[in-house]
Each structure stands twice: as C-alpha cells, then as structure tokens.
PDB file of N, CA and C in Angstrom:
ATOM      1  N   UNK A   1     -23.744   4.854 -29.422  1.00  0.00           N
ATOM      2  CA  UNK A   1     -23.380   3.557 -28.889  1.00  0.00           C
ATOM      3  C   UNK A   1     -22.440   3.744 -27.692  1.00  0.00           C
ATOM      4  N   UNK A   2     -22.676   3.079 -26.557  1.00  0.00           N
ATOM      5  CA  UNK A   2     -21.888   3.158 -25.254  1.00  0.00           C
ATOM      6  C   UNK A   2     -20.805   2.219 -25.604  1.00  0.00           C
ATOM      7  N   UNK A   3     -19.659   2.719 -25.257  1.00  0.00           N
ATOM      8  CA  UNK A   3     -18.222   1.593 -24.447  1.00  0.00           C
ATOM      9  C   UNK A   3     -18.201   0.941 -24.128  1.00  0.00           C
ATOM     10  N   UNK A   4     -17.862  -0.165 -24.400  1.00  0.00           N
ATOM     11  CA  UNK A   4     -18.464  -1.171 -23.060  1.00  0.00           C
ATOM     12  C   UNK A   4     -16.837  -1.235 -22.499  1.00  0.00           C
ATOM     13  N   UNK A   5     -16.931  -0.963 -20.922  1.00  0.00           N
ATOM     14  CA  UNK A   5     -15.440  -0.846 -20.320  1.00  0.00           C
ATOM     15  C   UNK A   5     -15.576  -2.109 -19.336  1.00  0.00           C
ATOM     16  N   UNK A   6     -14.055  -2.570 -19.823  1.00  0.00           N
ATOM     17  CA  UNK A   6     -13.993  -4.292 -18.884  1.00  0.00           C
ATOM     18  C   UNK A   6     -13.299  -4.124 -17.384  1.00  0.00           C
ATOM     19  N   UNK A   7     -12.705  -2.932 -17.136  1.00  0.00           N
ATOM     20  CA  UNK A   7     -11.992  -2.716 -16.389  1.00  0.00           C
ATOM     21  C   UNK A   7     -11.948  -1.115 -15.550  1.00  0.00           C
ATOM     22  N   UNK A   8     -12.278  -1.362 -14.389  1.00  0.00           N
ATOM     23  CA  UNK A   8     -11.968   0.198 -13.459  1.00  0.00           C
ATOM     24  C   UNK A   8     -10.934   1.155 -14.285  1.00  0.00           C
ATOM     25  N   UNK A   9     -10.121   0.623 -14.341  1.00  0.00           N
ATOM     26  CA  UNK A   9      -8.881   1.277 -14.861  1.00  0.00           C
ATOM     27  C   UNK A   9      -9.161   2.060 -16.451  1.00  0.00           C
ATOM     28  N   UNK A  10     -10.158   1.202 -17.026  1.00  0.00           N
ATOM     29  CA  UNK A  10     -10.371   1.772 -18.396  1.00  0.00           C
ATOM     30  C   UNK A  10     -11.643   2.433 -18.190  1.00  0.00           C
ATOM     31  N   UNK A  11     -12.539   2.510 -17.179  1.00  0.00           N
ATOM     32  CA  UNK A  11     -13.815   3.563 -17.032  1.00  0.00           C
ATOM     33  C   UNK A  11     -13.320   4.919 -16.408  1.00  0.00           C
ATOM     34  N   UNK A  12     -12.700   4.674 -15.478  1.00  0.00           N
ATOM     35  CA  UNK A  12     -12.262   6.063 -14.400  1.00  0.00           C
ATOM     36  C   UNK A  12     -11.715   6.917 -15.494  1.00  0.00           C
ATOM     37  N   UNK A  13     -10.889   6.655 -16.375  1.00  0.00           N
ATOM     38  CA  UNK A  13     -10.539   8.585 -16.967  1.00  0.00           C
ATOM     39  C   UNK A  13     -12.334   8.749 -17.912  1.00  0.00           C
ATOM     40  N   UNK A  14     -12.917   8.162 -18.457  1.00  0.00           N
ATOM     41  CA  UNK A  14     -14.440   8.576 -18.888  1.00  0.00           C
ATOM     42  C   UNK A  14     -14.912   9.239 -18.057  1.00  0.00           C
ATOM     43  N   UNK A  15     -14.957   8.846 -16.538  1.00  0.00           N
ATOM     44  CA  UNK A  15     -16.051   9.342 -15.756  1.00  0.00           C
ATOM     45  C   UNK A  15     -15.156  10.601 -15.007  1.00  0.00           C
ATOM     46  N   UNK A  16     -14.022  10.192 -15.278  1.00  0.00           N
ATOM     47  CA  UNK A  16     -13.565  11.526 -14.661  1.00  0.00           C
ATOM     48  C   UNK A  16     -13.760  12.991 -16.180  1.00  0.00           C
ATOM     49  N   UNK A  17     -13.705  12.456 -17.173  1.00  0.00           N
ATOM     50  CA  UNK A  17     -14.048  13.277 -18.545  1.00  0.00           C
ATOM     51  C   UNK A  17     -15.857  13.567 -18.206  1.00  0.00           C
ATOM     52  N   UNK A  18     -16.869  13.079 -17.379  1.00  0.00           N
ATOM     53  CA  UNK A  18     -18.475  12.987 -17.579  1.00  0.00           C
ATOM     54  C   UNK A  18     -18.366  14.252 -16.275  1.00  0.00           C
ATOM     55  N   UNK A  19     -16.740  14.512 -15.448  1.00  0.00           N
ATOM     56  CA  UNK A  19     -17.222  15.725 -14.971  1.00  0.00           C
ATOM     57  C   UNK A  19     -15.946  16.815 -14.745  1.00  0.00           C
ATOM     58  N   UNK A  20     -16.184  17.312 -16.151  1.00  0.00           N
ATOM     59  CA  UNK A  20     -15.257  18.102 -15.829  1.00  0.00           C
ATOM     60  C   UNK A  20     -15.719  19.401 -15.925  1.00  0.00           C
ATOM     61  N   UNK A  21     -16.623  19.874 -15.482  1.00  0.00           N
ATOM     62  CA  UNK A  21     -16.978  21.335 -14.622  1.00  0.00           C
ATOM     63  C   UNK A  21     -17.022  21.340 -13.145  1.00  0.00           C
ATOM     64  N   UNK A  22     -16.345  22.042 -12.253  1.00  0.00           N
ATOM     65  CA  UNK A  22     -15.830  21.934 -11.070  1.00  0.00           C
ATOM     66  C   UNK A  22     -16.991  21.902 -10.095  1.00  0.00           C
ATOM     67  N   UNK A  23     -18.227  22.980 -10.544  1.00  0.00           N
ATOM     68  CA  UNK A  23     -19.823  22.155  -9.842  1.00  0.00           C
ATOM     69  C   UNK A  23     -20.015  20.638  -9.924  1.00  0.00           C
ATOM     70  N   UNK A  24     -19.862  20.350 -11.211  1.00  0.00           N
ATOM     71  CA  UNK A  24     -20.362  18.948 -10.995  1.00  0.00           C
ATOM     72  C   UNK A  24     -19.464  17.837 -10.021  1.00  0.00           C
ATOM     73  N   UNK A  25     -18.049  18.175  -9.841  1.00  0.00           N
ATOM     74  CA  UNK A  25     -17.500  17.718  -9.111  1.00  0.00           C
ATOM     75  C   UNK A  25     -17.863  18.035  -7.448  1.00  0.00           C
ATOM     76  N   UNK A  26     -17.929  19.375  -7.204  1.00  0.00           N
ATOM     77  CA  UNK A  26     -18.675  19.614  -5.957  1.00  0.00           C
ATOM     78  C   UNK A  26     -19.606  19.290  -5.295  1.00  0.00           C
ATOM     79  N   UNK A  27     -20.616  19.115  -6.437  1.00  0.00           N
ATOM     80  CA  UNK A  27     -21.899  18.635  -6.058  1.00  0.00           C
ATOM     81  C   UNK A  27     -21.689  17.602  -5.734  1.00  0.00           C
ATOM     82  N   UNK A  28     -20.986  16.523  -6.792  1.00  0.00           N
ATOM     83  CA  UNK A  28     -20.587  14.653  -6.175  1.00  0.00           C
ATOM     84  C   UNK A  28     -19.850  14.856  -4.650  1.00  0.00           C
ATOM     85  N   UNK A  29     -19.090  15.788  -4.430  1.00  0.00           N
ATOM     86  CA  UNK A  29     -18.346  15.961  -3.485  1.00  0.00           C
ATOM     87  C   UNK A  29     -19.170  16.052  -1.982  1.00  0.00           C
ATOM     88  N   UNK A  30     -19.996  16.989  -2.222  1.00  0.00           N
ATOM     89  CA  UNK A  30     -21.129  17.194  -1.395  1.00  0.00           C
ATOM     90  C   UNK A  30     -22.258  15.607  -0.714  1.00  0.00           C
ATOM     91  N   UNK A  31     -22.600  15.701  -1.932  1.00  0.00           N
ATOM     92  CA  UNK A  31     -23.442  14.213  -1.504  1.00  0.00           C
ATOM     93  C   UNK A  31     -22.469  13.090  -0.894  1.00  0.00           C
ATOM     94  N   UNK A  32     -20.920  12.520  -1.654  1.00  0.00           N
ATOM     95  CA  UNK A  32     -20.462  11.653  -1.565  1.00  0.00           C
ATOM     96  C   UNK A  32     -20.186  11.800   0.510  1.00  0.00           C
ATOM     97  N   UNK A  33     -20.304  13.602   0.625  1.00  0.00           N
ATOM     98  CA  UNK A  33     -19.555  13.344   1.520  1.00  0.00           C
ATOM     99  C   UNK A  33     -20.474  13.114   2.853  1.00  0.00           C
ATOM    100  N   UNK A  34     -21.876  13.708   3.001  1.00  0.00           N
ATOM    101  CA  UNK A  34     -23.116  13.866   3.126  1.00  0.00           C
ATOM    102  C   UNK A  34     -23.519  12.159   3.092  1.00  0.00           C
ATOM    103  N   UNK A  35     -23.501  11.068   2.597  1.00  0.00           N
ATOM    104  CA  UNK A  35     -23.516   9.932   2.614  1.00  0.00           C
ATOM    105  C   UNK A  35     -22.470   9.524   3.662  1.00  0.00           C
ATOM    106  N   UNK A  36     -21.377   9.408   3.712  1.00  0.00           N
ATOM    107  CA  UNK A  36     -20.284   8.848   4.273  1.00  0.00           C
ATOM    108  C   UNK A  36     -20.976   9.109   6.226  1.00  0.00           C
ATOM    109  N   UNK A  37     -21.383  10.626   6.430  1.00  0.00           N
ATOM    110  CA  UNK A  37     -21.396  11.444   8.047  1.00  0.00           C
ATOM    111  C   UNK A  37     -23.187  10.288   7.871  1.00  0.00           C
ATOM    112  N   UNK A  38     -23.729  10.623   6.897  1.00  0.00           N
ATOM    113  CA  UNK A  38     -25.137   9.715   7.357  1.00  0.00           C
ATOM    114  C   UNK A  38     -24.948   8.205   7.724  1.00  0.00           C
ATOM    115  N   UNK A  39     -23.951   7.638   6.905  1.00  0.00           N
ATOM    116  CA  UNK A  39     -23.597   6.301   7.297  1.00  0.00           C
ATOM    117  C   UNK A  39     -23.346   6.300   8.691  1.00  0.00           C
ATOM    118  N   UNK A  40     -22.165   6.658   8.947  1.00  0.00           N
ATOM    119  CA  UNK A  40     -21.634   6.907   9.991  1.00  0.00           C
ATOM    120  C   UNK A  40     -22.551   6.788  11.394  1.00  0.00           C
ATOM    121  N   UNK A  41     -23.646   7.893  11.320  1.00  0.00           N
ATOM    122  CA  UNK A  41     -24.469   8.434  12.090  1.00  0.00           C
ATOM    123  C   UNK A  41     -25.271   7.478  12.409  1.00  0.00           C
ATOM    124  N   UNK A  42     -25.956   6.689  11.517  1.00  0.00           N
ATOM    125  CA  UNK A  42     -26.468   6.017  11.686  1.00  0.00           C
ATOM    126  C   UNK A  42     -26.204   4.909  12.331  1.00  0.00           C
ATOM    127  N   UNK A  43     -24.938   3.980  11.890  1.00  0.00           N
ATOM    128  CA  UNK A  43     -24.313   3.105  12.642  1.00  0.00           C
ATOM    129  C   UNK A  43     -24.414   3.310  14.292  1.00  0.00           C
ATOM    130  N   UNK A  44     -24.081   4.702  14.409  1.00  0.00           N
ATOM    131  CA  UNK A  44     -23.175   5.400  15.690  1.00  0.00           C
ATOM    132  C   UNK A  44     -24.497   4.940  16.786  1.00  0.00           C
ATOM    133  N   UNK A  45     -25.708   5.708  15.796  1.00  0.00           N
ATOM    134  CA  UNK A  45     -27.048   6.202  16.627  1.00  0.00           C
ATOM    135  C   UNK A  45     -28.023   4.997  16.704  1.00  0.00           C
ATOM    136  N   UNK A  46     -27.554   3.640  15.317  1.00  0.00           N
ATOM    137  CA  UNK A  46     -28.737   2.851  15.269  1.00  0.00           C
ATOM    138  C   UNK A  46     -29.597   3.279  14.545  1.00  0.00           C
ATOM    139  N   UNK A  47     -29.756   4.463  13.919  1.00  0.00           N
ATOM    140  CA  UNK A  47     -31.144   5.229  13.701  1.00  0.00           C
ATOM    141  C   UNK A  47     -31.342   4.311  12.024  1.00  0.00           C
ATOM    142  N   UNK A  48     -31.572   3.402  12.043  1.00  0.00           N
ATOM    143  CA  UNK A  48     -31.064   2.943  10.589  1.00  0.00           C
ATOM    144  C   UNK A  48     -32.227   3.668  10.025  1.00  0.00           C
ATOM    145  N   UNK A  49     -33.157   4.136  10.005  1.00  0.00           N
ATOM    146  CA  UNK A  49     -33.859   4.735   9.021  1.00  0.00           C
ATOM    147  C   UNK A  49     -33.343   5.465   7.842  1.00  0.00           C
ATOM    148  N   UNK A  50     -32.029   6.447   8.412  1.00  0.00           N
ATOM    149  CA  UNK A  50     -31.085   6.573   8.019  1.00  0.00           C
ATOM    150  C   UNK A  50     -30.729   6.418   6.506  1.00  0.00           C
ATOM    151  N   UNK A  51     -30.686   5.055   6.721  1.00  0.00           N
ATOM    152  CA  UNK A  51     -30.278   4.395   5.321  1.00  0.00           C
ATOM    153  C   UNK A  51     -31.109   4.475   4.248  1.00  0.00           C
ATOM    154  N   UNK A  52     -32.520   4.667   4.360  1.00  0.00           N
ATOM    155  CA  UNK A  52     -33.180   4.991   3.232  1.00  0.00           C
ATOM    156  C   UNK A  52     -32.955   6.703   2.562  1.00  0.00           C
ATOM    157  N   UNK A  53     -32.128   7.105   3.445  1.00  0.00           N
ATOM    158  CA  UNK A  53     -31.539   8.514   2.838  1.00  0.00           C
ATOM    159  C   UNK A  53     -30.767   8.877   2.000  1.00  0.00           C
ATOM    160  N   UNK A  54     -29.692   7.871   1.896  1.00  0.00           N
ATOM    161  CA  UNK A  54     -28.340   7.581   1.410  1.00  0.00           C
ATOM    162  C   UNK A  54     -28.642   7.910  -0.088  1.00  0.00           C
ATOM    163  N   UNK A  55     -29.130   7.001  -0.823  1.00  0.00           N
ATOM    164  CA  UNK A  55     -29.567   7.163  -2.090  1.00  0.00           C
ATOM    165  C   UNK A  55     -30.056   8.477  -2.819  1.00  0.00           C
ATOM    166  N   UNK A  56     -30.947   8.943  -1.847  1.00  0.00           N
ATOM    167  CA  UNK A  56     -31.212  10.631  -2.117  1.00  0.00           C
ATOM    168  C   UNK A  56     -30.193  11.760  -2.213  1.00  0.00           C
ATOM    169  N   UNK A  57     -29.566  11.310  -0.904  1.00  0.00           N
ATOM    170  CA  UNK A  57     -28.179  12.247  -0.934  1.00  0.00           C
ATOM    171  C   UNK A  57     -26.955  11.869  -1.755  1.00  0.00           C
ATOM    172  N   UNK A  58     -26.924  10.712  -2.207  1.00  0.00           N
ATOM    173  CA  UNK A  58     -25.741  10.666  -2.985  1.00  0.00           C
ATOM    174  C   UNK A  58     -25.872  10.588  -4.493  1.00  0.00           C
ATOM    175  N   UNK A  59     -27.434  10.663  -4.794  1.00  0.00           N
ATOM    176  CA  UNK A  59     -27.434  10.641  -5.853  1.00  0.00           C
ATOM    177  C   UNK A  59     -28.568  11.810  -6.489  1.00  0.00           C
ATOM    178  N   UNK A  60     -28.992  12.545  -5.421  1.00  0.00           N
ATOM    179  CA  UNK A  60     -29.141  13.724  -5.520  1.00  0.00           C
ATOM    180  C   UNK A  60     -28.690  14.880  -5.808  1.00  0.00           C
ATOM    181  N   UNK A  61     -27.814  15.123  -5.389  1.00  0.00           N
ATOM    182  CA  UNK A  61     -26.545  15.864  -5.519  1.00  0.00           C
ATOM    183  C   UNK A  61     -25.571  16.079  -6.664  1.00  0.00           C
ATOM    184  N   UNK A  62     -25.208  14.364  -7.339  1.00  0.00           N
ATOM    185  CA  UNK A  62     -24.804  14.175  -8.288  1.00  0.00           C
ATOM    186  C   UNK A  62     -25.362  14.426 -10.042  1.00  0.00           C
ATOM    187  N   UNK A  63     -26.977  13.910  -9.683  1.00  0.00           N
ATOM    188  CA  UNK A  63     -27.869  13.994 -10.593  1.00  0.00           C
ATOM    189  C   UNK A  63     -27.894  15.621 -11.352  1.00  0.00           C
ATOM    190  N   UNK A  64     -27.978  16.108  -9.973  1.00  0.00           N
ATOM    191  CA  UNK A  64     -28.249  17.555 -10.457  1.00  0.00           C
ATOM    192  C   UNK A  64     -26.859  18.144 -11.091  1.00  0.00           C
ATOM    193  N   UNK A  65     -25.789  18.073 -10.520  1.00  0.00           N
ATOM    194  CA  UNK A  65     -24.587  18.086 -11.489  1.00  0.00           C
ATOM    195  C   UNK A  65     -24.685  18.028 -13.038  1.00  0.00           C
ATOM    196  N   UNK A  66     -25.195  16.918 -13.059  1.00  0.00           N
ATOM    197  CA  UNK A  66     -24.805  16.056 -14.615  1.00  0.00           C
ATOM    198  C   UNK A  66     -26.131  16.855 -15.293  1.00  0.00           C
ATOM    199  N   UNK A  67     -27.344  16.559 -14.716  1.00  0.00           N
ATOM    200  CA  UNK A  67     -28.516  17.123 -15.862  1.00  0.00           C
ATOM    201  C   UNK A  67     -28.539  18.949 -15.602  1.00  0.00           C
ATOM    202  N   UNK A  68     -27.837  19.294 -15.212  1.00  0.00           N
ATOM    203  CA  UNK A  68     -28.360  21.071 -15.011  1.00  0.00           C
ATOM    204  C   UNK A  68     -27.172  21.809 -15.002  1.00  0.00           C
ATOM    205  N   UNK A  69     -25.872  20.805 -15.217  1.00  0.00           N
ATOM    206  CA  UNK A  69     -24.144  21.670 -15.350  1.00  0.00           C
ATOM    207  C   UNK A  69     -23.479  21.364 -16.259  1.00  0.00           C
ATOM    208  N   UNK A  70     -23.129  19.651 -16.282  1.00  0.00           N
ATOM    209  CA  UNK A  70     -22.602  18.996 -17.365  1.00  0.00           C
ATOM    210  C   UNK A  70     -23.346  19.108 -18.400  1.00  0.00           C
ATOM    211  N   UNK A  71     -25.148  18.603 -18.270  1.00  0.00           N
ATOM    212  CA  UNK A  71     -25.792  18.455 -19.209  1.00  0.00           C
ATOM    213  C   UNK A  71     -25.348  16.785 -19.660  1.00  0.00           C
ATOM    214  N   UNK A  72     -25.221  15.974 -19.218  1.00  0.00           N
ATOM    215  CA  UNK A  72     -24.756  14.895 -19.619  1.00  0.00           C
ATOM    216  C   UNK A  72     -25.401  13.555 -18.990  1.00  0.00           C
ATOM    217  N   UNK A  73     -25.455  12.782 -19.649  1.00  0.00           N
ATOM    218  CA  UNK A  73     -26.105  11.348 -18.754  1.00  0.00           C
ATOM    219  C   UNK A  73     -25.332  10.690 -17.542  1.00  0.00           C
ATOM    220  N   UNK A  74     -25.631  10.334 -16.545  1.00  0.00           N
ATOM    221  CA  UNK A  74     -25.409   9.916 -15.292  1.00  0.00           C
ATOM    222  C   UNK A  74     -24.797   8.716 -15.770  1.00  0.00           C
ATOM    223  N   UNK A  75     -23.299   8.665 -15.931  1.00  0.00           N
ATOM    224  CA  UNK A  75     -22.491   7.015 -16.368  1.00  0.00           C
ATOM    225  C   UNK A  75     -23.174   6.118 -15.036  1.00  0.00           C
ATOM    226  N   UNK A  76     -23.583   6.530 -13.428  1.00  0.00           N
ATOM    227  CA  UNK A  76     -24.407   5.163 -13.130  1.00  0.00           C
ATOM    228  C   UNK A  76     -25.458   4.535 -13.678  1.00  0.00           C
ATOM    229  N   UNK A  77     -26.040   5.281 -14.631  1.00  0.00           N
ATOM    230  CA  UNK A  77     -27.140   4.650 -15.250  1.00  0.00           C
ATOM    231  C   UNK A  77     -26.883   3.639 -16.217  1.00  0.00           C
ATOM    232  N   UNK A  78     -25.461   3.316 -16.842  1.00  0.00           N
ATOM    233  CA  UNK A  78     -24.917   2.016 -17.357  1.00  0.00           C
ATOM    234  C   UNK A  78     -24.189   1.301 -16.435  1.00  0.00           C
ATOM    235  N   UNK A  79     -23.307   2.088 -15.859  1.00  0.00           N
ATOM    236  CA  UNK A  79     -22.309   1.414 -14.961  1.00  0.00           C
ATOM    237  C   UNK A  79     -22.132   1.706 -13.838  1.00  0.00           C
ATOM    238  N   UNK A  80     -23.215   1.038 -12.841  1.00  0.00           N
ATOM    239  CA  UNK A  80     -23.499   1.556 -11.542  1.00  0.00           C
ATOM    240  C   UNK A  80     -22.413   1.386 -10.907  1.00  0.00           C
ATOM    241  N   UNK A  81     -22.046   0.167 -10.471  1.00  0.00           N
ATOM    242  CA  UNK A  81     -20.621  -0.128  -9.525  1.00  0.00           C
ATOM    243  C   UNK A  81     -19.491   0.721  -9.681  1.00  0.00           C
ATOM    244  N   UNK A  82     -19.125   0.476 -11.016  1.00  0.00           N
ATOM    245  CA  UNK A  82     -18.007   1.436 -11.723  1.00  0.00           C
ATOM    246  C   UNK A  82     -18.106   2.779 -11.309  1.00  0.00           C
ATOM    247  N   UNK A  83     -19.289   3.334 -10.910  1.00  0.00           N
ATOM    248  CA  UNK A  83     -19.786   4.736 -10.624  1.00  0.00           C
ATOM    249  C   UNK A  83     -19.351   5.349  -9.668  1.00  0.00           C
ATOM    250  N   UNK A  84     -19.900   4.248  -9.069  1.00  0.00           N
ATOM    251  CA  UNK A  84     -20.227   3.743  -7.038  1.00  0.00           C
ATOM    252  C   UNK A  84     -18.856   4.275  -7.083  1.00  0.00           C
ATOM    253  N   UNK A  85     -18.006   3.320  -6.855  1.00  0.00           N
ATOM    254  CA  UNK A  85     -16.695   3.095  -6.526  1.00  0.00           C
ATOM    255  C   UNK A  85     -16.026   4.743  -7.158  1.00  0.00           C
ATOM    256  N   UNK A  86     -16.074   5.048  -8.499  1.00  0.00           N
ATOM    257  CA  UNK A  86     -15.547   6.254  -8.851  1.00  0.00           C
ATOM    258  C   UNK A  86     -15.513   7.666  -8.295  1.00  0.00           C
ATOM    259  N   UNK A  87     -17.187   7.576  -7.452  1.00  0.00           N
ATOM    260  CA  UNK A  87     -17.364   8.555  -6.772  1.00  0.00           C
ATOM    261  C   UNK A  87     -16.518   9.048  -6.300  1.00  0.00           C
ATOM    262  N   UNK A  88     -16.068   7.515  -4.895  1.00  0.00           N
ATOM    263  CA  UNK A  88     -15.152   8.033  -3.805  1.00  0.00           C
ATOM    264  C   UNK A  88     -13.746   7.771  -4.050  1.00  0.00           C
ATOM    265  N   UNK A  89     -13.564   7.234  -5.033  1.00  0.00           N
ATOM    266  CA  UNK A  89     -11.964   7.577  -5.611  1.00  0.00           C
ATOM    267  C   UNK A  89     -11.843   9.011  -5.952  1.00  0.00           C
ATOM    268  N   UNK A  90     -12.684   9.548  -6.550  1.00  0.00           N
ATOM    269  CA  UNK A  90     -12.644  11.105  -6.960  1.00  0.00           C
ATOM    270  C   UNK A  90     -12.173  11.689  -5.795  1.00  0.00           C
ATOM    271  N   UNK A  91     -13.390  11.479  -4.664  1.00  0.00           N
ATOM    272  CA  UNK A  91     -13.264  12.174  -3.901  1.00  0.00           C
ATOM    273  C   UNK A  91     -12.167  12.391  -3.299  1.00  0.00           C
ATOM    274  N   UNK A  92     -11.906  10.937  -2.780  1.00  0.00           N
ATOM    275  CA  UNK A  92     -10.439  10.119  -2.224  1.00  0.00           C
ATOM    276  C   UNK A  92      -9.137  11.581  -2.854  1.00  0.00           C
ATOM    277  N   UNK A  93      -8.942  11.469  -4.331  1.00  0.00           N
ATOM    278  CA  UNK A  93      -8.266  11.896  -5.019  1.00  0.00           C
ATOM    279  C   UNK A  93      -8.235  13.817  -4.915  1.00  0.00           C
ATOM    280  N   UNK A  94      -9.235  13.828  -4.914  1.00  0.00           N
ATOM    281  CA  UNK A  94      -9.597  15.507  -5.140  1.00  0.00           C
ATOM    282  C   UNK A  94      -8.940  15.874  -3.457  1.00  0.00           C
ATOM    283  N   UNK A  95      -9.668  15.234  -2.060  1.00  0.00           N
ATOM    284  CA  UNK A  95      -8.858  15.585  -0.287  1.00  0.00           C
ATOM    285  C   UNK A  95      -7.400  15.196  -0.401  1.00  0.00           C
ATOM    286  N   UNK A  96      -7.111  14.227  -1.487  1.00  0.00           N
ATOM    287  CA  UNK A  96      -5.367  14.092  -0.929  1.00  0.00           C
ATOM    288  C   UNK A  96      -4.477  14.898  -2.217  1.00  0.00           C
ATOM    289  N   UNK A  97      -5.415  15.479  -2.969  1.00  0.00           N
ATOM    290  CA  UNK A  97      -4.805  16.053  -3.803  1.00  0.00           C
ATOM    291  C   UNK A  97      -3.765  15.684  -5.246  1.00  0.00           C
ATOM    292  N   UNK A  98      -4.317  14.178  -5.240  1.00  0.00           N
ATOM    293  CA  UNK A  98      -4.186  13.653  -6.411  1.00  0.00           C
ATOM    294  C   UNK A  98      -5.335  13.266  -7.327  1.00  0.00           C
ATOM    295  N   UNK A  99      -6.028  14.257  -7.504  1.00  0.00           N
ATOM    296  CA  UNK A  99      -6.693  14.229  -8.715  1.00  0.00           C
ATOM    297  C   UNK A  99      -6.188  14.771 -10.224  1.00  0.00           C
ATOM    298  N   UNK A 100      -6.386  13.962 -11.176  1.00  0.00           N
ATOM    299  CA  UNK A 100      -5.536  14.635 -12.358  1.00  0.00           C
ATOM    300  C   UNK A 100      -6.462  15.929 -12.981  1.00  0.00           C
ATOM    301  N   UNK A 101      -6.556  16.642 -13.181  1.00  0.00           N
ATOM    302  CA  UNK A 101      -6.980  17.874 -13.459  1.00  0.00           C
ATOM    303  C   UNK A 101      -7.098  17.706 -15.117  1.00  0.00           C
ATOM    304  N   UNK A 102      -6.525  17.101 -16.309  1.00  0.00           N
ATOM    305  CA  UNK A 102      -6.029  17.039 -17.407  1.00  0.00           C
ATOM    306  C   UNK A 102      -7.296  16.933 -17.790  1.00  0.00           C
ATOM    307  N   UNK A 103      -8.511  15.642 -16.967  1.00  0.00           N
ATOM    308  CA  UNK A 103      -9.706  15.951 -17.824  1.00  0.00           C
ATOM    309  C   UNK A 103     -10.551  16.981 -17.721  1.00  0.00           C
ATOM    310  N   UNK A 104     -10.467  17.647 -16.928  1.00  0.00           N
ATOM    311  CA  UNK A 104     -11.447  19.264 -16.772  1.00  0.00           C
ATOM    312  C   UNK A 104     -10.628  20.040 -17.681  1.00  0.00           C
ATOM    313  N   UNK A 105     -12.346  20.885 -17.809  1.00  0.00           N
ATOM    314  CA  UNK A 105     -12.215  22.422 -18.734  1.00  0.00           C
ATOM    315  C   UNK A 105     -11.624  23.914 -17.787  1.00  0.00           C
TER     316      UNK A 105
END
C-alpha cells in the first residue's frame, strides 16, 4: 500500500530515501541537468522541436537509475509533480551543497 503524502515537505525525505545510491542520484543529475541546457537551447534557438526531447532526457536517465541501481519503482509514477519538483530541489541541493546525506547508503 502507497502513502498517500499531502505535502512536499512530507514526500521529499521518501524520495530522497527512493535514491540513495549515488548512481541513481547522478543519473537524475545528468538528465535533470541535460533538460534544463535543452530548455534553454531551445528557447535561445526557437528550435522547439526540442521540447519533444525533454521527457526522454529527464526521464530517461532517471528511469534507468531506479529500475537497474535502486531496483525500485519510479515515485513519478504516483506522484508526478511531487517528483517533478523533487528532481530539481535535489539537484538545487546536491550544486549548493545542502543535500542531507542521512538518507543514502
């Protein structure tokens, strides 16, 4: 039976617990960041085709994390937004160096 979480605040330490092997964080790291330069690019260039990429790369990247490192189900597959958003707080957290480390192995 899933959690049901009412609040950011009460999903983010789960999803930060759904990756705590430092690939699977890399890999999100990779795509999240790989999304952000395609956004970007696209805007910059117009090339919006672009945008049908996004999805591949950010959830490409991640996917493979979770089913081939963690071994674990993709929390966007219940709680997409919550996900969304967690990504780049991670990320956010991991470049400024406030990520809590407590849930990794």
């Amino acid at each position: 039976m899933t959690k049901e979480y009412q609040s950011f605040a009460q999903f983010y330490p789960f999803y930060l617990n759904q990756h705590s092997q430092l690939m699977t964080r890399k890999l999100h790291y990779i795509g999240s960041t790989l999304v952000l330069v395609c956004l970007f690019s696209a805007l910059i260039t117009a090339s919006f085709g672009i945008f049908l990429m996004l999805p591949v790369l950010g959830y490409g990247f991640a996917w493979v994390g979770h089913f081939f490192v963690e071994k674990n189900r993709p929390a966007t597959f219940t709680y997409p937004l919550y996900s969304f958003v967690a990504d780049y707080v991670m990320l956010f957290q991991a470049v400024t160096g406030k990520l809590d480390h407590s849930y990794f192995d």
